[in-house]
C-alpha atoms as a PDB file:
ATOM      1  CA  UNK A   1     168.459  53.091  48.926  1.00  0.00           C
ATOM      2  CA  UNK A   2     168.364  50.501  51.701  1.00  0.00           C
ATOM      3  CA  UNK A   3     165.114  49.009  49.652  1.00  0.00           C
ATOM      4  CA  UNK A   4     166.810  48.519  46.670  1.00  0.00           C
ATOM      5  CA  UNK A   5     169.948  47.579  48.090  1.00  0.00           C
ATOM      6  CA  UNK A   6     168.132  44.180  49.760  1.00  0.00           C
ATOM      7  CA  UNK A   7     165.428  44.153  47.434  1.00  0.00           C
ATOM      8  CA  UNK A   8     162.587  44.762  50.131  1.00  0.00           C
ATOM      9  CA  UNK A   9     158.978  44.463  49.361  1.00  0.00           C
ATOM     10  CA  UNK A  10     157.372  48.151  50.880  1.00  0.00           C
ATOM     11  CA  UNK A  11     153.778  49.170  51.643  1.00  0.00           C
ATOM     12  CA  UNK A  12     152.823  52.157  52.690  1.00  0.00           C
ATOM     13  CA  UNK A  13     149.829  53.160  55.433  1.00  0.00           C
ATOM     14  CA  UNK A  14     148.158  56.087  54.321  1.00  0.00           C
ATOM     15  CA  UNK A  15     145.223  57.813  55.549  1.00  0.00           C
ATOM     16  CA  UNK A  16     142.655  56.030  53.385  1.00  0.00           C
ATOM     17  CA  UNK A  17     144.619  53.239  51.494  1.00  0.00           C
ATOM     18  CA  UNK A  18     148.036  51.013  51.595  1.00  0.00           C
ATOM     19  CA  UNK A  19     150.120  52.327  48.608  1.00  0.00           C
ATOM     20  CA  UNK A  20     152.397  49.311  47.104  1.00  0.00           C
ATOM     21  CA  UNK A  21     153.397  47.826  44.107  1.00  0.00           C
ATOM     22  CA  UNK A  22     152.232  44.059  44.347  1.00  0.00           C
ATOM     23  CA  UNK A  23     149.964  42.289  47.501  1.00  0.00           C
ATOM     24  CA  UNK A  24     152.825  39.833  49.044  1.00  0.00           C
ATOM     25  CA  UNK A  25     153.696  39.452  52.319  1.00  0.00           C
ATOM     26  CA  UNK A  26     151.626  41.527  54.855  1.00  0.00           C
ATOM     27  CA  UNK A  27     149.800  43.073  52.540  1.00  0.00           C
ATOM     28  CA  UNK A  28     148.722  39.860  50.402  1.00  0.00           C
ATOM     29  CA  UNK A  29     147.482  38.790  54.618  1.00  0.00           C
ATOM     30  CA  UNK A  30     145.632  41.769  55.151  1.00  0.00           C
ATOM     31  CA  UNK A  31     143.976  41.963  51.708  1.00  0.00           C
ATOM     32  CA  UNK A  32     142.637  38.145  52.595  1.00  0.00           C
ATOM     33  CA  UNK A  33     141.633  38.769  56.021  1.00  0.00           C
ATOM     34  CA  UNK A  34     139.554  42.028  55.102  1.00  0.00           C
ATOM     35  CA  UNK A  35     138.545  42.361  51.577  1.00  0.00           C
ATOM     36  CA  UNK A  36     135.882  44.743  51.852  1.00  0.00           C
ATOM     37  CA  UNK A  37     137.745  47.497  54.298  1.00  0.00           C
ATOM     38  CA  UNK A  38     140.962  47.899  53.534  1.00  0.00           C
ATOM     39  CA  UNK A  39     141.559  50.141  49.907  1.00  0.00           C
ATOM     40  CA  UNK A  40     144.721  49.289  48.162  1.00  0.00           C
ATOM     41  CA  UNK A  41     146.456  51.078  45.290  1.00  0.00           C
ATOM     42  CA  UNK A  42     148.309  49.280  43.376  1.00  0.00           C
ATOM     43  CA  UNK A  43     151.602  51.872  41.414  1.00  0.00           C
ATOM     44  CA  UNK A  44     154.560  50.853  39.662  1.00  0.00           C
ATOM     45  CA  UNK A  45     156.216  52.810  42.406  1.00  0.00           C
ATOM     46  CA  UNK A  46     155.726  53.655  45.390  1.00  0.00           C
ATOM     47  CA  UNK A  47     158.072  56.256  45.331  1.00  0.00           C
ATOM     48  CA  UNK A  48     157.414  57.812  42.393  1.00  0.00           C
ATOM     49  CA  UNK A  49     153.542  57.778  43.505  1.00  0.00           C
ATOM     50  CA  UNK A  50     154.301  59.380  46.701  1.00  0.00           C
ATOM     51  CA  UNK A  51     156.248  62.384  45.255  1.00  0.00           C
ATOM     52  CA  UNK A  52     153.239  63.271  42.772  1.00  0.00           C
ATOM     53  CA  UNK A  53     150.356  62.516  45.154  1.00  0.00           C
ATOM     54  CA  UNK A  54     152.230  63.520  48.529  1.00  0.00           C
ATOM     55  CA  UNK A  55     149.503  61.760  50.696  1.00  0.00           C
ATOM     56  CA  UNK A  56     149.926  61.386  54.404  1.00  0.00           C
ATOM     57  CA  UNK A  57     151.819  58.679  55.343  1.00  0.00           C
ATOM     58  CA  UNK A  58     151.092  57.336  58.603  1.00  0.00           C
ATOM     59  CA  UNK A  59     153.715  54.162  58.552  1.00  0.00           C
ATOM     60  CA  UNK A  60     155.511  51.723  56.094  1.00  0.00           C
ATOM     61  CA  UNK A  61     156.076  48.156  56.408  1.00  0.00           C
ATOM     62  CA  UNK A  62     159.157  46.623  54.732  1.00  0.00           C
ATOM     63  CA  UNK A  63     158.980  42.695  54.325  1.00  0.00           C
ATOM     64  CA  UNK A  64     161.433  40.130  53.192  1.00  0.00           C
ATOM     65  CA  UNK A  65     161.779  36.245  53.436  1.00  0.00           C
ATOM     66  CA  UNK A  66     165.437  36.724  54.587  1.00  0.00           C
ATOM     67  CA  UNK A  67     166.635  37.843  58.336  1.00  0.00           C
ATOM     68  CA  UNK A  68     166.225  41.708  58.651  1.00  0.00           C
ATOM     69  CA  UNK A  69     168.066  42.099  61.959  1.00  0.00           C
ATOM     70  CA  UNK A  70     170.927  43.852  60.289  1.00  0.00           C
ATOM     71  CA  UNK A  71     168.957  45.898  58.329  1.00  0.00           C
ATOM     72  CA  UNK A  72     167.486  47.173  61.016  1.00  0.00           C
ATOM     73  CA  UNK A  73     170.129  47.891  63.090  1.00  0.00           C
ATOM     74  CA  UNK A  74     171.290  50.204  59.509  1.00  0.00           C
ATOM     75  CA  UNK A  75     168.163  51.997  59.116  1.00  0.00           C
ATOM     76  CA  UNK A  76     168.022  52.721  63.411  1.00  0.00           C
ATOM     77  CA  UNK A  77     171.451  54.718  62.991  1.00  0.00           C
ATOM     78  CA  UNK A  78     170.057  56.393  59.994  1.00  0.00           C
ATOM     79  CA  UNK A  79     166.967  57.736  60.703  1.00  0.00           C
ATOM     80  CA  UNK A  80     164.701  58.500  64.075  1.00  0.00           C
ATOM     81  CA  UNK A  81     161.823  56.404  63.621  1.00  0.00           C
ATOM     82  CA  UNK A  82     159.749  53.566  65.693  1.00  0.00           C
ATOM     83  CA  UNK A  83     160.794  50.313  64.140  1.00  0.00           C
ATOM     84  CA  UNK A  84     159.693  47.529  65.789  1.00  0.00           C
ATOM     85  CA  UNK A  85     160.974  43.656  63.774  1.00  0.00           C
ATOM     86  CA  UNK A  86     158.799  40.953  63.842  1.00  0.00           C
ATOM     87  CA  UNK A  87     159.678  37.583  62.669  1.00  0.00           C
ATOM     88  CA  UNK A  88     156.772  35.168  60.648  1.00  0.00           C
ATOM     89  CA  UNK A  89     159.283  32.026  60.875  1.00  0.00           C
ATOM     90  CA  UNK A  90     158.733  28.772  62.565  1.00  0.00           C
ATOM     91  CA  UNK A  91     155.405  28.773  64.832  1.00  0.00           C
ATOM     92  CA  UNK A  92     154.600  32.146  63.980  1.00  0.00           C
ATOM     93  CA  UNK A  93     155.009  31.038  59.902  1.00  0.00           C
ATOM     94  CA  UNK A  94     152.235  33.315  58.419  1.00  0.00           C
ATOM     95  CA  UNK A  95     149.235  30.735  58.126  1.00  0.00           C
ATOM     96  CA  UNK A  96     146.661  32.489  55.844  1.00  0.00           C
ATOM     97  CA  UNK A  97     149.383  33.441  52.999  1.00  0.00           C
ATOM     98  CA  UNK A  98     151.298  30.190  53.829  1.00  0.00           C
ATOM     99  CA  UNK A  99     154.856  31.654  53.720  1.00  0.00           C
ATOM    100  CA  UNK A 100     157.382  32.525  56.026  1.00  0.00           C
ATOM    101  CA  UNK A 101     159.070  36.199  56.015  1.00  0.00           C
ATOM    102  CA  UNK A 102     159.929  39.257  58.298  1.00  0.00           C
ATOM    103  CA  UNK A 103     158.968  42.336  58.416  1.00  0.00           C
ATOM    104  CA  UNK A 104     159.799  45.862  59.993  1.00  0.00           C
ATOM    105  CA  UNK A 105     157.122  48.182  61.108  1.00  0.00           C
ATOM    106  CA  UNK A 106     158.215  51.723  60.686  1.00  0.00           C
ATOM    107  CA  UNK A 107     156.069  54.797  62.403  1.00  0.00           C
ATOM    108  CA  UNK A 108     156.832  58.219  63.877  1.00  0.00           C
ATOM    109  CA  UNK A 109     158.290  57.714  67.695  1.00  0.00           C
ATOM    110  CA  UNK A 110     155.337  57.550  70.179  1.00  0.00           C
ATOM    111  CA  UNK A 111     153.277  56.614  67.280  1.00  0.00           C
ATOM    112  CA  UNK A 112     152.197  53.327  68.987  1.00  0.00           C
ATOM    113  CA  UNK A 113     148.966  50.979  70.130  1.00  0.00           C
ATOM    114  CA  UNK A 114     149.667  52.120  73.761  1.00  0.00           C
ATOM    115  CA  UNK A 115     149.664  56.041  73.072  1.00  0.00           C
ATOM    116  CA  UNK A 116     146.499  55.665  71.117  1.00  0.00           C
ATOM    117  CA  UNK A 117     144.875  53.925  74.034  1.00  0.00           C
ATOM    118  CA  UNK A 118     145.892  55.925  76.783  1.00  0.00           C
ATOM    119  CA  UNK A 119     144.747  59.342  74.315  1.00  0.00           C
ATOM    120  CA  UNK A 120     141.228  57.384  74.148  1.00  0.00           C
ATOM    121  CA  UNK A 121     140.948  56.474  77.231  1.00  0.00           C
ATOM    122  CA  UNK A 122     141.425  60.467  78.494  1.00  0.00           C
ATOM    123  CA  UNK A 123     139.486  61.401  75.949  1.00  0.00           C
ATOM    124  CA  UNK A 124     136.593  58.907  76.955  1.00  0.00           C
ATOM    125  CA  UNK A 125     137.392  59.612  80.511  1.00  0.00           C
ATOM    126  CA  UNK A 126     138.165  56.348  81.159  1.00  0.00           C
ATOM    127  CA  UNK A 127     139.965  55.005  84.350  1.00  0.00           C
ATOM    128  CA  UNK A 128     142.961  52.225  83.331  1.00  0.00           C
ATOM    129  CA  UNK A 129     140.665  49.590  84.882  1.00  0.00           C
ATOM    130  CA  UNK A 130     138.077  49.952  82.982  1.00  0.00           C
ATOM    131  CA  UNK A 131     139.826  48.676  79.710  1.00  0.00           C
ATOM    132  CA  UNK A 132     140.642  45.368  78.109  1.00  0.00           C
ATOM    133  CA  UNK A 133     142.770  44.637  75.794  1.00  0.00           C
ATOM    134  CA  UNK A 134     143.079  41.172  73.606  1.00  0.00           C
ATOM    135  CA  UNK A 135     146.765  40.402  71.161  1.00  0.00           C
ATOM    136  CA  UNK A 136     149.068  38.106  69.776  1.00  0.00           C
ATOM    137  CA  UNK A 137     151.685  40.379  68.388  1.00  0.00           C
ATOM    138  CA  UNK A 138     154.698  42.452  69.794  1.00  0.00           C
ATOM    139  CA  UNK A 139     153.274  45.916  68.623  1.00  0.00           C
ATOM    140  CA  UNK A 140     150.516  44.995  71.713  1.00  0.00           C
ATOM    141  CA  UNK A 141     152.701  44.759  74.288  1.00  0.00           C
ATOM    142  CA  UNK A 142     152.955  48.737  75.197  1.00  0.00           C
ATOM    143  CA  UNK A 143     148.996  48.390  74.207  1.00  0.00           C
ATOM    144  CA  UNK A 144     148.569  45.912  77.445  1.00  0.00           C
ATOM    145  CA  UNK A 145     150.768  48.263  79.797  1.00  0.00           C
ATOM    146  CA  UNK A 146     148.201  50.582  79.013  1.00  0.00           C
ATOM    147  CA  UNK A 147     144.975  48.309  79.974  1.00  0.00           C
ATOM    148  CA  UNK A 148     143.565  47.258  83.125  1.00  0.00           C
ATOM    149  CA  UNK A 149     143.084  43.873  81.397  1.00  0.00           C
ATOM    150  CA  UNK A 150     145.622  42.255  79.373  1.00  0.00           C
ATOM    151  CA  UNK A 151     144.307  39.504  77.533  1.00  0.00           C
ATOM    152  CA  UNK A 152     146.520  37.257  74.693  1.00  0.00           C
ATOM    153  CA  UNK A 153     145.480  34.583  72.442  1.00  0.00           C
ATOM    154  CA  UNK A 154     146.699  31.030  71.799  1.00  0.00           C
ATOM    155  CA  UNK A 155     148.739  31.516  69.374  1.00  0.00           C
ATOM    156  CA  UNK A 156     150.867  35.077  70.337  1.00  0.00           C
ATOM    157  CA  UNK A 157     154.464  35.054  70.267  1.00  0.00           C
ATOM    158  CA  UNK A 158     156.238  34.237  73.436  1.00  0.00           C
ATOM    159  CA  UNK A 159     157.134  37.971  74.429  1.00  0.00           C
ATOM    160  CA  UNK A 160     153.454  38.512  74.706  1.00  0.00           C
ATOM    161  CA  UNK A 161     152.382  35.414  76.670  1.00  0.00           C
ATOM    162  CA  UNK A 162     155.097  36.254  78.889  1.00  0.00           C
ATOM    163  CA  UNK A 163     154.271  39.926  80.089  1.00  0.00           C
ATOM    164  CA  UNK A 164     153.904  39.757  84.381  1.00  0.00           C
ATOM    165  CA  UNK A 165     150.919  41.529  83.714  1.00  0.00           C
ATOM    166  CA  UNK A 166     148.879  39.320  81.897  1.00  0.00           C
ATOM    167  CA  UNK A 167     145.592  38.204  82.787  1.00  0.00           C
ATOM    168  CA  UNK A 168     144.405  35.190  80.675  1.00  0.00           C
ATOM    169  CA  UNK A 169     145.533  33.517  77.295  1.00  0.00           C
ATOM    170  CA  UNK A 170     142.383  32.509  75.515  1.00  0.00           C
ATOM    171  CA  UNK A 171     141.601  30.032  72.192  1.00  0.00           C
ATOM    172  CA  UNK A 172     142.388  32.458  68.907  1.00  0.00           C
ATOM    173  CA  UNK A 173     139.710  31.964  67.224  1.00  0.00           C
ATOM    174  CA  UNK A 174     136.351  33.687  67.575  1.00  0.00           C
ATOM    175  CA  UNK A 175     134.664  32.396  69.519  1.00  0.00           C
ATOM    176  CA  UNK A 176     137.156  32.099  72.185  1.00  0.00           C
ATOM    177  CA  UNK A 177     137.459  35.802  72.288  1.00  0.00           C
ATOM    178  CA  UNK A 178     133.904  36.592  71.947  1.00  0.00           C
ATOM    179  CA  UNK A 179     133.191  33.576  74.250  1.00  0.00           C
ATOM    180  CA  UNK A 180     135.387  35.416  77.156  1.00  0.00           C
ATOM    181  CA  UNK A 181     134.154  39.082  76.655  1.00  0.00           C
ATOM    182  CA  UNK A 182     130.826  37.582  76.885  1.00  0.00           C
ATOM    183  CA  UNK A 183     131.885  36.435  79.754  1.00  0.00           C
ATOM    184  CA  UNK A 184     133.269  39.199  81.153  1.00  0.00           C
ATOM    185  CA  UNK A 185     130.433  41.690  80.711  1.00  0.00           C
ATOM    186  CA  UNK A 186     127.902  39.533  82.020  1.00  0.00           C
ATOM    187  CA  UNK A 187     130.056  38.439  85.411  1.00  0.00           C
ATOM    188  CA  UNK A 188     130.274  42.535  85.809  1.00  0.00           C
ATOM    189  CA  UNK A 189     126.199  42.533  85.293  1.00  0.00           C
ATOM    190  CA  UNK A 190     126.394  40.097  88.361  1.00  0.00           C
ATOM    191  CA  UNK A 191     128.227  41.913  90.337  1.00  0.00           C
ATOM    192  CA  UNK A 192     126.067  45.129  89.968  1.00  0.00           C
ATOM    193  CA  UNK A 193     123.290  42.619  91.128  1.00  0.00           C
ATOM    194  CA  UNK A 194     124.431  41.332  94.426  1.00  0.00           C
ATOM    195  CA  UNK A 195     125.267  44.609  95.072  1.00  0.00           C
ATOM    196  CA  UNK A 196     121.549  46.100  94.181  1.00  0.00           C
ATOM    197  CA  UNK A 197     120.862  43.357  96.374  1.00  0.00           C
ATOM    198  CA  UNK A 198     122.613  43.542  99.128  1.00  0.00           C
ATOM    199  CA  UNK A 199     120.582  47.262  98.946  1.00  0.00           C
ATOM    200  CA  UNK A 200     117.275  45.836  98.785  1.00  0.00           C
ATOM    201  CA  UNK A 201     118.514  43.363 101.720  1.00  0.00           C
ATOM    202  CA  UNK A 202     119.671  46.060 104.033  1.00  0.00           C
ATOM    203  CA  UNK A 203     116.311  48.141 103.689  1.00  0.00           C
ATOM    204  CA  UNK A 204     114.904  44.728 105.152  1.00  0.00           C
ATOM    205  CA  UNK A 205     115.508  46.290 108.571  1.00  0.00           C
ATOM    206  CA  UNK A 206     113.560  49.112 107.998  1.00  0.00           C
ATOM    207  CA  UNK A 207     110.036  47.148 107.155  1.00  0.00           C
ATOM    208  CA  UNK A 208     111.307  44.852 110.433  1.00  0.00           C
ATOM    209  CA  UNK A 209     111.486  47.913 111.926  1.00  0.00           C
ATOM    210  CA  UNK A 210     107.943  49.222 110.999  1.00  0.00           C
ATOM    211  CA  UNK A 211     106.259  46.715 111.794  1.00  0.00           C
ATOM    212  CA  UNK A 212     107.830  47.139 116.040  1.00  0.00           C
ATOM    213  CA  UNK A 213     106.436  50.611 115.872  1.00  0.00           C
ATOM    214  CA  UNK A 214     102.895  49.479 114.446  1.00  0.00           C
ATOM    215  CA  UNK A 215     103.004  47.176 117.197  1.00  0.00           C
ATOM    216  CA  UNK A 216     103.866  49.094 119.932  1.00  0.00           C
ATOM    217  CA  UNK A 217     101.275  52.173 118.541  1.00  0.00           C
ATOM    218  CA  UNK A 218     104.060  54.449 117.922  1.00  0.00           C
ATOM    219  CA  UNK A 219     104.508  56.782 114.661  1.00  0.00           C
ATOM    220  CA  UNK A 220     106.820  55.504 111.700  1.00  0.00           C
ATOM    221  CA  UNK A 221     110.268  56.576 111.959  1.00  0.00           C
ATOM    222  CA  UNK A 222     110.307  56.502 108.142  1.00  0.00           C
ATOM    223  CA  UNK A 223     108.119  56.934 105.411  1.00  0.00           C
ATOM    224  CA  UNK A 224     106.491  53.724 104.017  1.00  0.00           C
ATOM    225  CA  UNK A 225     105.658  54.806 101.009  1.00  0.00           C
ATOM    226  CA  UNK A 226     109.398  56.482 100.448  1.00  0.00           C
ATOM    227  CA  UNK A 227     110.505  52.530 101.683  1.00  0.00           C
ATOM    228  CA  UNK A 228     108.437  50.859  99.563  1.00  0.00           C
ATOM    229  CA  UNK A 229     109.246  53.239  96.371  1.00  0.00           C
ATOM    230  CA  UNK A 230     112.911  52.895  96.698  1.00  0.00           C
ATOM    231  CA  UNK A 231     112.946  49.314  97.157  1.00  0.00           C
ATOM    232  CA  UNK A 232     110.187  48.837  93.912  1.00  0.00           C
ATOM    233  CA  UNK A 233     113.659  51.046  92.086  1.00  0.00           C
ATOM    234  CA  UNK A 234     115.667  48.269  93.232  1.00  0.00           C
ATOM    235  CA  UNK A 235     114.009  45.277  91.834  1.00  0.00           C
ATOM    236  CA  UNK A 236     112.963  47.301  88.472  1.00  0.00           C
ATOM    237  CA  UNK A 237     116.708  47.757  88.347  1.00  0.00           C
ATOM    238  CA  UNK A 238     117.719  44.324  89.488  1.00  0.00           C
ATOM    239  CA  UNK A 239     115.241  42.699  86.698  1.00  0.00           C
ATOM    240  CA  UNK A 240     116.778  45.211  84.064  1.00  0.00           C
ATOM    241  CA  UNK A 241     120.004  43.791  84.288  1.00  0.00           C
ATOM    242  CA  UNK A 242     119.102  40.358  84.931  1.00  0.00           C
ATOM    243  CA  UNK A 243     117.414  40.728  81.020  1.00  0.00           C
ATOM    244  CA  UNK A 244     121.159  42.120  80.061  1.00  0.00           C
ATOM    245  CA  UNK A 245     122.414  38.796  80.860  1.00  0.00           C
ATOM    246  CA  UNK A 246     123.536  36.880  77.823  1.00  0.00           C
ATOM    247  CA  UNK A 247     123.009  33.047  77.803  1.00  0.00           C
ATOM    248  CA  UNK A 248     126.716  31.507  78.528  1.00  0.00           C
ATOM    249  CA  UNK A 249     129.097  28.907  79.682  1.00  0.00           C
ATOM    250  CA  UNK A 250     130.100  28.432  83.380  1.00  0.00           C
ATOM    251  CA  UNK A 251     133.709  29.111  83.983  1.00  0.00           C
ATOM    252  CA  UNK A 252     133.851  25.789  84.200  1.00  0.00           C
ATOM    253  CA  UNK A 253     132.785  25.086  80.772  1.00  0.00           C
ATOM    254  CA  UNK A 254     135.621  27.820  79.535  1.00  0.00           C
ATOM    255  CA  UNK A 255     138.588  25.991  80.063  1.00  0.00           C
ATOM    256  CA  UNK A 256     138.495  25.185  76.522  1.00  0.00           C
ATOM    257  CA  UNK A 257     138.992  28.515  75.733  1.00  0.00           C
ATOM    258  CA  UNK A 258     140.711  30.246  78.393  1.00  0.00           C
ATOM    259  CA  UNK A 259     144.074  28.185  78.008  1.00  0.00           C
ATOM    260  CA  UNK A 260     145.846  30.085  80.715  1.00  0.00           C
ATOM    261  CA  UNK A 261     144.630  31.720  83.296  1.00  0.00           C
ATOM    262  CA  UNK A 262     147.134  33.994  85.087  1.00  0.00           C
ATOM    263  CA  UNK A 263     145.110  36.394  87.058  1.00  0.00           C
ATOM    264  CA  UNK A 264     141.500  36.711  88.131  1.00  0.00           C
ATOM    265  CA  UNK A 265     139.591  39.171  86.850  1.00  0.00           C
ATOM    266  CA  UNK A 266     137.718  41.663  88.972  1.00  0.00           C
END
């Protein structure tokens, strides 16, 4: 009733396709951005499809080029749903459909970016650490509280460059994102390395303190060949990751991409 009654444009998230009745809006975005992995079914109804087909639905989005503040505020006291409003006006104007609208995203409670994560990251045994986490929108935001690296682009909305716990804001487009995971994996490949090492350093003293006993005539306190096969490991292993390396730009060179940086990175 409320879609009819403000003449809202509705798609529908199913399991294996978004169910609506003409591409505008989000859906017209998403049909642009990934034309070969995203299904879409195209009814007369959406409602009248869903009552013959009753296919999962896992969330709806209902889009208009008018303010949908009050309309959400209507549909919060009548049902007990997730519905987070998010505005395409001004800056944020939708630039790959060229129009300006809103939108409400509907879902079950708890059904979020930020549960998902921290279900993976149990599931993948996973400390909070151990995960990054790179958006623009407001449906992120629970997503970063749930990383160990928070990460936004350029051109997020203010909410989400805002967050105390951000780490960087990078260039949006692809290669700034690829350009600072790149960077990112290959500073932690450096770090493994001084510490391998710092290993290979330490055993130093050992050799140093071989060589006194061969001096002096006295029997090894360790076993050379042990010595000299552990430290062979640690060069084999330092020269392994050295090949994981990727060719990259200095930190210095990043600036151009990483636009803000609000926290370092260990």
């Amino acid at each position: 009733s409320v879609i009819e009654k403000y003449n809202l444009h509705i798609h529908v998230y199913t399991e294996n396709e978004i169910i609506t009745t003409k591409l505008l809006y989000m859906d017209l975005r998403n049909s642009i951005l990934f034309p070969n992995k995203i299904q879409f079914k195209l009814v007369n109804s959406v409602f009248d499809y869903i009552q013959k087909e009753n296919p999962v639905i896992l969330k709806l989005i209902l889009s208009s080029p008018s303010p949908l503040s009050d309309i959400k505020q209507e549909l919060e006291n009548a049902i007990d749903l997730s519905i987070l409003h998010i505005t395409k006006t001004g800056p944020y104007q939708d630039k790959i459909v060229k129009k300006e609208y809103e939108y409400l995203d509907i879902s079950p409670l708890h059904a979020t970016k930020g549960s998902a994560l921290e279900f993976l990251r149990k599931y993948l045994n996973l400390e909070k650490k151990d995960i990054l986490s790179i958006g623009d929108n407001l449906n992120d935001l629970d997503m970063f509280a749930s990383s160990g690296i928070s990460v936004a682009v350029g051109d997020a909305y203010e909410e989400v460059k805002n967050i105390p716990s951000l780490n960087n804001i990078v260039d949006a487009s692809f290669n700034g994102i690829v350009g600072y995971v790149s960077y990112l994996s290959n500073e932690k490949i450096k770090r493994e390395i001084i510490s391998l090492q710092s290993q290979l350093d330490a055993s130093d003293y050992k050799i140093i303190k071989m060589y006194e006993y061969s001096m002096m005539g006295k029997a090894f306190p360790y076993s050379l060949s042990l010595i000299h096969s552990e430290r062979q490991l640690l060069r084999d292993k330092i020269n392994e990751l050295q090949q994981q390396i990727k060719p990259n730009k200095t930190w210095e060179e990043l600036q151009n991409i990483v636009i803000d940086n609000r926290k370092s990175v260990n």
